[in-house]
PDB file of N, CA and C in Angstrom:
ATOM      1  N   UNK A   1      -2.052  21.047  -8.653  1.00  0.00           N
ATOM      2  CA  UNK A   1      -2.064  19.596  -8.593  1.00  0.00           C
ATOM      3  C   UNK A   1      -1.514  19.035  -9.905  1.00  0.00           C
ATOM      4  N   UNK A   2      -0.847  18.033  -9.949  1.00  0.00           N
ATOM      5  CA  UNK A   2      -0.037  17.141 -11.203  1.00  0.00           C
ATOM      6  C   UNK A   2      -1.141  16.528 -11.537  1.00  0.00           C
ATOM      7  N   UNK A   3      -1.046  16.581 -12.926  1.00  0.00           N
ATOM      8  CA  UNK A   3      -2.422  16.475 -13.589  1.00  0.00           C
ATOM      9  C   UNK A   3      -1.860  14.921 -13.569  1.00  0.00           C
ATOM     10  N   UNK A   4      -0.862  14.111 -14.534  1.00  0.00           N
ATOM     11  CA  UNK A   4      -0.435  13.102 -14.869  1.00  0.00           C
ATOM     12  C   UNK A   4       0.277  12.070 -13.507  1.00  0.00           C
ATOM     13  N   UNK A   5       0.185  12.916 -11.853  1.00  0.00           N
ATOM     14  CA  UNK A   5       1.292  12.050 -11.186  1.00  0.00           C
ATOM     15  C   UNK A   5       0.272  11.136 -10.464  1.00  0.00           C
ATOM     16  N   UNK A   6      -1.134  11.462 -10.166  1.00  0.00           N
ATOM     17  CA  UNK A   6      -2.033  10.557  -9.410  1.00  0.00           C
ATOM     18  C   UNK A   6      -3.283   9.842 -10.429  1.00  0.00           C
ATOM     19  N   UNK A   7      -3.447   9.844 -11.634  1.00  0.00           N
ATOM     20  CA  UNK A   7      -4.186   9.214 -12.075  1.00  0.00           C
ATOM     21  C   UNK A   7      -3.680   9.707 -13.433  1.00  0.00           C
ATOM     22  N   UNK A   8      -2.675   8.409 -13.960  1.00  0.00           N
ATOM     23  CA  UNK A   8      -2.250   8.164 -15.575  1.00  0.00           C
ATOM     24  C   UNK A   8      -3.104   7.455 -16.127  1.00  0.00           C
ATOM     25  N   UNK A   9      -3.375   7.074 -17.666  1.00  0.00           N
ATOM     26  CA  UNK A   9      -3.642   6.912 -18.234  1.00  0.00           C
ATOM     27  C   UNK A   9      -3.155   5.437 -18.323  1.00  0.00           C
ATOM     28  N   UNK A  10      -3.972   4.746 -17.937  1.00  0.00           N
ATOM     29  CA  UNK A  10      -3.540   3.368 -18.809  1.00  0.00           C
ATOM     30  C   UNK A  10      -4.005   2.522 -19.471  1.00  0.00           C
ATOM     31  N   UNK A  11      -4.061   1.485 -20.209  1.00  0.00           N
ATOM     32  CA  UNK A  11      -4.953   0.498 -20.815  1.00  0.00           C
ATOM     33  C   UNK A  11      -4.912  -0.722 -20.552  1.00  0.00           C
ATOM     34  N   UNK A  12      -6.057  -0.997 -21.140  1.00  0.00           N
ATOM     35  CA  UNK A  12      -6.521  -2.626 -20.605  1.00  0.00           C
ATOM     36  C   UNK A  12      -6.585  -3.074 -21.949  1.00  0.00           C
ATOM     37  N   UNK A  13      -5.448  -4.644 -21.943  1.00  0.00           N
ATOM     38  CA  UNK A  13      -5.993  -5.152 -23.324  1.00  0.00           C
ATOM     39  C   UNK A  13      -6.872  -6.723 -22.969  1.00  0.00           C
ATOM     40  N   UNK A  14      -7.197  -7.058 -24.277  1.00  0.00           N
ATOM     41  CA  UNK A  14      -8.087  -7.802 -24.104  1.00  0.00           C
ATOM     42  C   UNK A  14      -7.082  -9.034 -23.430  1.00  0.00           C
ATOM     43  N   UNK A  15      -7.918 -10.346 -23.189  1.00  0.00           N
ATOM     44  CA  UNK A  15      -7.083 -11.823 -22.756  1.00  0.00           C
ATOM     45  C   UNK A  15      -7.747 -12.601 -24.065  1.00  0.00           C
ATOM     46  N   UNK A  16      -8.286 -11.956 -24.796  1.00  0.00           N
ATOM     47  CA  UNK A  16      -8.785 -13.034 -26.280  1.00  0.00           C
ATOM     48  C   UNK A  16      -7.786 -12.995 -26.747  1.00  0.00           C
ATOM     49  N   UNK A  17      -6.773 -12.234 -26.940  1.00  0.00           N
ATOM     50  CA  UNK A  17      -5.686 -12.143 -27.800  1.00  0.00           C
ATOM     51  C   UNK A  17      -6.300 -11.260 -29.007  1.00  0.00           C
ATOM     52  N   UNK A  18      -6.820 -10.526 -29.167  1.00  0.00           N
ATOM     53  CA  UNK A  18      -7.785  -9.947 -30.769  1.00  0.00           C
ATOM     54  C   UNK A  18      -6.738  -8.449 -30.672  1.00  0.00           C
ATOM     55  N   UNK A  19      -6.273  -8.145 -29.660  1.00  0.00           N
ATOM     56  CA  UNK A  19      -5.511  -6.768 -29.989  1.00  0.00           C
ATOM     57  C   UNK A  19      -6.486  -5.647 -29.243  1.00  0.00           C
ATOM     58  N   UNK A  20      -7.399  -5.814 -29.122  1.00  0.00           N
ATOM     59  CA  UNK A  20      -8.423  -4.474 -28.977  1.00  0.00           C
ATOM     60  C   UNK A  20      -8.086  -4.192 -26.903  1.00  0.00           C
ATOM     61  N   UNK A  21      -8.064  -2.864 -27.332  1.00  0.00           N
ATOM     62  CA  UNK A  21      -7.888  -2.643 -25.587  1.00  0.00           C
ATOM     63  C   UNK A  21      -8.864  -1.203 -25.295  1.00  0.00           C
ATOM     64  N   UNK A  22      -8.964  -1.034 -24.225  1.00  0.00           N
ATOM     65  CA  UNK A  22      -9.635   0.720 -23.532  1.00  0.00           C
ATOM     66  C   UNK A  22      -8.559   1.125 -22.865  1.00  0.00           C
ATOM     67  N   UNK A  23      -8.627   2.543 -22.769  1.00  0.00           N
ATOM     68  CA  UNK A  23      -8.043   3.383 -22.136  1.00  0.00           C
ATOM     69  C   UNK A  23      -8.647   3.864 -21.042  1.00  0.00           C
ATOM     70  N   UNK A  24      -7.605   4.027 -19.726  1.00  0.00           N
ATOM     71  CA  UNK A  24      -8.717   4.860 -18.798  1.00  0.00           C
ATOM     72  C   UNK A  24      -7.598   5.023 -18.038  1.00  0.00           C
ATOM     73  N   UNK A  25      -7.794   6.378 -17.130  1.00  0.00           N
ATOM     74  CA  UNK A  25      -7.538   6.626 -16.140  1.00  0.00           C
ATOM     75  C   UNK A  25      -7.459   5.871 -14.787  1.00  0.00           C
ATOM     76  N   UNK A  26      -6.638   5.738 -13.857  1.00  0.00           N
ATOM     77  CA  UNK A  26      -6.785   4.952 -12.473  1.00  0.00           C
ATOM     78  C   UNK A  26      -6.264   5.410 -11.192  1.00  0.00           C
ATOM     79  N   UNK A  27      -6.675   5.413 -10.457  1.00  0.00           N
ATOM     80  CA  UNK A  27      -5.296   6.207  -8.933  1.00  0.00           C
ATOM     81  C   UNK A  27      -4.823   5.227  -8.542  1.00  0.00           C
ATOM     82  N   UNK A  28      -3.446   5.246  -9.038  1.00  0.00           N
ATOM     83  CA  UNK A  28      -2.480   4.743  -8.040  1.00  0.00           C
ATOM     84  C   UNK A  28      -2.767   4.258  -6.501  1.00  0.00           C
ATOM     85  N   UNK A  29      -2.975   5.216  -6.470  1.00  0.00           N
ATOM     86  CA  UNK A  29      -3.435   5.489  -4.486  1.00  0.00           C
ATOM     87  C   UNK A  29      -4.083   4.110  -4.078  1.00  0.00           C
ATOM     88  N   UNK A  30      -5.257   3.951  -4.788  1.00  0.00           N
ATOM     89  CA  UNK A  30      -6.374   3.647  -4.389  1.00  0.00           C
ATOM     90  C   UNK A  30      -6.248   1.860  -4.564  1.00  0.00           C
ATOM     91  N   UNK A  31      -5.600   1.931  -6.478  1.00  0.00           N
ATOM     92  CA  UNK A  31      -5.352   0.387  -7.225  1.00  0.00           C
ATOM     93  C   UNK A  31      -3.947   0.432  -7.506  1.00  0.00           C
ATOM     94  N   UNK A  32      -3.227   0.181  -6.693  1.00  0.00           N
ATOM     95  CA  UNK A  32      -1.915  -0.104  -6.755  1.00  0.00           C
ATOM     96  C   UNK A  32      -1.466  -1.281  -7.567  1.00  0.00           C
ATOM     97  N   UNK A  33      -2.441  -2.310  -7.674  1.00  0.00           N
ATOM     98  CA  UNK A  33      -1.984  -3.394  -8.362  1.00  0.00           C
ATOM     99  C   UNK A  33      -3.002  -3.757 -10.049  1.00  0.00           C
ATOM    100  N   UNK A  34      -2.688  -4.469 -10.438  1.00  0.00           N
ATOM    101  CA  UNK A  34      -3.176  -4.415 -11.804  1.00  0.00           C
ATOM    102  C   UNK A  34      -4.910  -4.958 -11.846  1.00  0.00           C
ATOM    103  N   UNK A  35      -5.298  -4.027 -12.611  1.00  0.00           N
ATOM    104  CA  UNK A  35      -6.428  -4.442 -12.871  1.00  0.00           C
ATOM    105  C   UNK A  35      -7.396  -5.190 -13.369  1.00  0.00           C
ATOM    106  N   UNK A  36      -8.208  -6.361 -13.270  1.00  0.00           N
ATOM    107  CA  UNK A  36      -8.818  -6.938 -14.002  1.00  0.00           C
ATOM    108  C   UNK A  36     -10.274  -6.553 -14.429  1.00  0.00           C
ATOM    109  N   UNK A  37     -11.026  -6.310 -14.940  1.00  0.00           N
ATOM    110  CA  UNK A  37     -11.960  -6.050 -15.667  1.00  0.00           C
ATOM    111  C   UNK A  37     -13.099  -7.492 -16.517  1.00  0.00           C
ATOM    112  N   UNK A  38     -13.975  -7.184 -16.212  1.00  0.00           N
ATOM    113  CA  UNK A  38     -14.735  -8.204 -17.554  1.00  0.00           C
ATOM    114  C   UNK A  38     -15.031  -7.529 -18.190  1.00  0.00           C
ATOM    115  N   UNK A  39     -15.197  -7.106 -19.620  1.00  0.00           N
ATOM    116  CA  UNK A  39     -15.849  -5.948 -20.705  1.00  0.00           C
ATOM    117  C   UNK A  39     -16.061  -6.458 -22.028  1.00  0.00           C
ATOM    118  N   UNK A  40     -17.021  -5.508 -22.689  1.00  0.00           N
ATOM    119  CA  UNK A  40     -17.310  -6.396 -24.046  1.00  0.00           C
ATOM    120  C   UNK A  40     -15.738  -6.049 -24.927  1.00  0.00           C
ATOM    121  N   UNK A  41     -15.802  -7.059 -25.622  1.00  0.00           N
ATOM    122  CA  UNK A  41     -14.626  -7.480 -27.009  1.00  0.00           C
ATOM    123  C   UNK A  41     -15.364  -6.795 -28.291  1.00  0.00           C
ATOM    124  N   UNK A  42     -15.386  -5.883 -28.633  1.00  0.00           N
ATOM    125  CA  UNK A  42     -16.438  -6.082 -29.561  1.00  0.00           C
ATOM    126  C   UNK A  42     -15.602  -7.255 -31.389  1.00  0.00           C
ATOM    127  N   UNK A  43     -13.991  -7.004 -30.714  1.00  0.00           N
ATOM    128  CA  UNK A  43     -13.715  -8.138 -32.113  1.00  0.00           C
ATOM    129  C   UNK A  43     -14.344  -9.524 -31.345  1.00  0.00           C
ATOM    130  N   UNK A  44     -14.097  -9.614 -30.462  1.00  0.00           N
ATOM    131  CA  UNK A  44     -14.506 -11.296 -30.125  1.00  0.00           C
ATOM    132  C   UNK A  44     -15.777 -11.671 -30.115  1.00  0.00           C
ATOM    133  N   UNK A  45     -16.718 -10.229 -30.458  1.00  0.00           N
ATOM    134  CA  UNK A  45     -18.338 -10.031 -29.831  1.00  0.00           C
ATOM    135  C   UNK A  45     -18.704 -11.222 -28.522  1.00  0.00           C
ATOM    136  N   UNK A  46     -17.935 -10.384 -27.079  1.00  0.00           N
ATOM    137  CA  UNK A  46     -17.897 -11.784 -25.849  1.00  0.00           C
ATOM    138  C   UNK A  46     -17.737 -10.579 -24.756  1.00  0.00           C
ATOM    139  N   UNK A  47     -17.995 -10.717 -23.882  1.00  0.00           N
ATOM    140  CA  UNK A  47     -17.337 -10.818 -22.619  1.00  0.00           C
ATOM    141  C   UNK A  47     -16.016 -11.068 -22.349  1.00  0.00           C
ATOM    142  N   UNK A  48     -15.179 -10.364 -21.968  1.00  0.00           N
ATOM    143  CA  UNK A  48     -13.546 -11.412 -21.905  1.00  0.00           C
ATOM    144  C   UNK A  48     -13.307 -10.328 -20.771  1.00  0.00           C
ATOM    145  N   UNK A  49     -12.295 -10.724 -20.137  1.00  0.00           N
ATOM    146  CA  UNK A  49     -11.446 -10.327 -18.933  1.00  0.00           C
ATOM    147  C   UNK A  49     -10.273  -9.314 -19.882  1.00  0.00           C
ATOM    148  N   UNK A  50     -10.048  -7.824 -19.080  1.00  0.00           N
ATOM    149  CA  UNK A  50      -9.180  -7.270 -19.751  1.00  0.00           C
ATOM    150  C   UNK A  50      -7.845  -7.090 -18.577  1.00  0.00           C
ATOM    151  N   UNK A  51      -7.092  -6.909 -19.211  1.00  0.00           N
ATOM    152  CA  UNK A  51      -6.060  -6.627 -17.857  1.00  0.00           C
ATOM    153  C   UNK A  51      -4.979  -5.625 -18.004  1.00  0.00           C
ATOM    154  N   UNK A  52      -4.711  -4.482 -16.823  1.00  0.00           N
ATOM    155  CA  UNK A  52      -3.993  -3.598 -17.607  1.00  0.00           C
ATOM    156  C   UNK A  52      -2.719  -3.771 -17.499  1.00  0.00           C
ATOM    157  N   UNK A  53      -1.842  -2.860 -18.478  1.00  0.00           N
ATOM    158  CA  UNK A  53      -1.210  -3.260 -19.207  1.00  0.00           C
ATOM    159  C   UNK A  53      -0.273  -1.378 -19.306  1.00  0.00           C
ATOM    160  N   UNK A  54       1.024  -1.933 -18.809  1.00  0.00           N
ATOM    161  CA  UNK A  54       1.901  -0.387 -18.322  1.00  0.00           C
ATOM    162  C   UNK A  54       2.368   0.091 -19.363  1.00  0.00           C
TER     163      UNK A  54
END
């Protein structure tokens, strides 16, 4: 099995604008379209919406 062809690596950056993002894995398959997220900021110390980012 292709380690990299069904679940790459991608990141989510923040929508505060602060720069800070996570990394994670996703299937294609499953989330074909981009992801939104709520997660802590820890620069913004908040809640913010992250969105990923190719």
């Amino acid at each position: 099995m292709n380690r990299h062809g069904t679940r790459p690596v991608v990141r989510r950056g923040s929508t505060a604008g602060t720069g800070y993002s996570y990394a994670a894995r996703t299937t294609r398959r499953h989330d074909p379209d981009r992801l939104e997220l709520r997660k802590h900021d820890p620069v913004a110390r908040r809640h913010v919406v992250f969105r990923e980012e190719r």
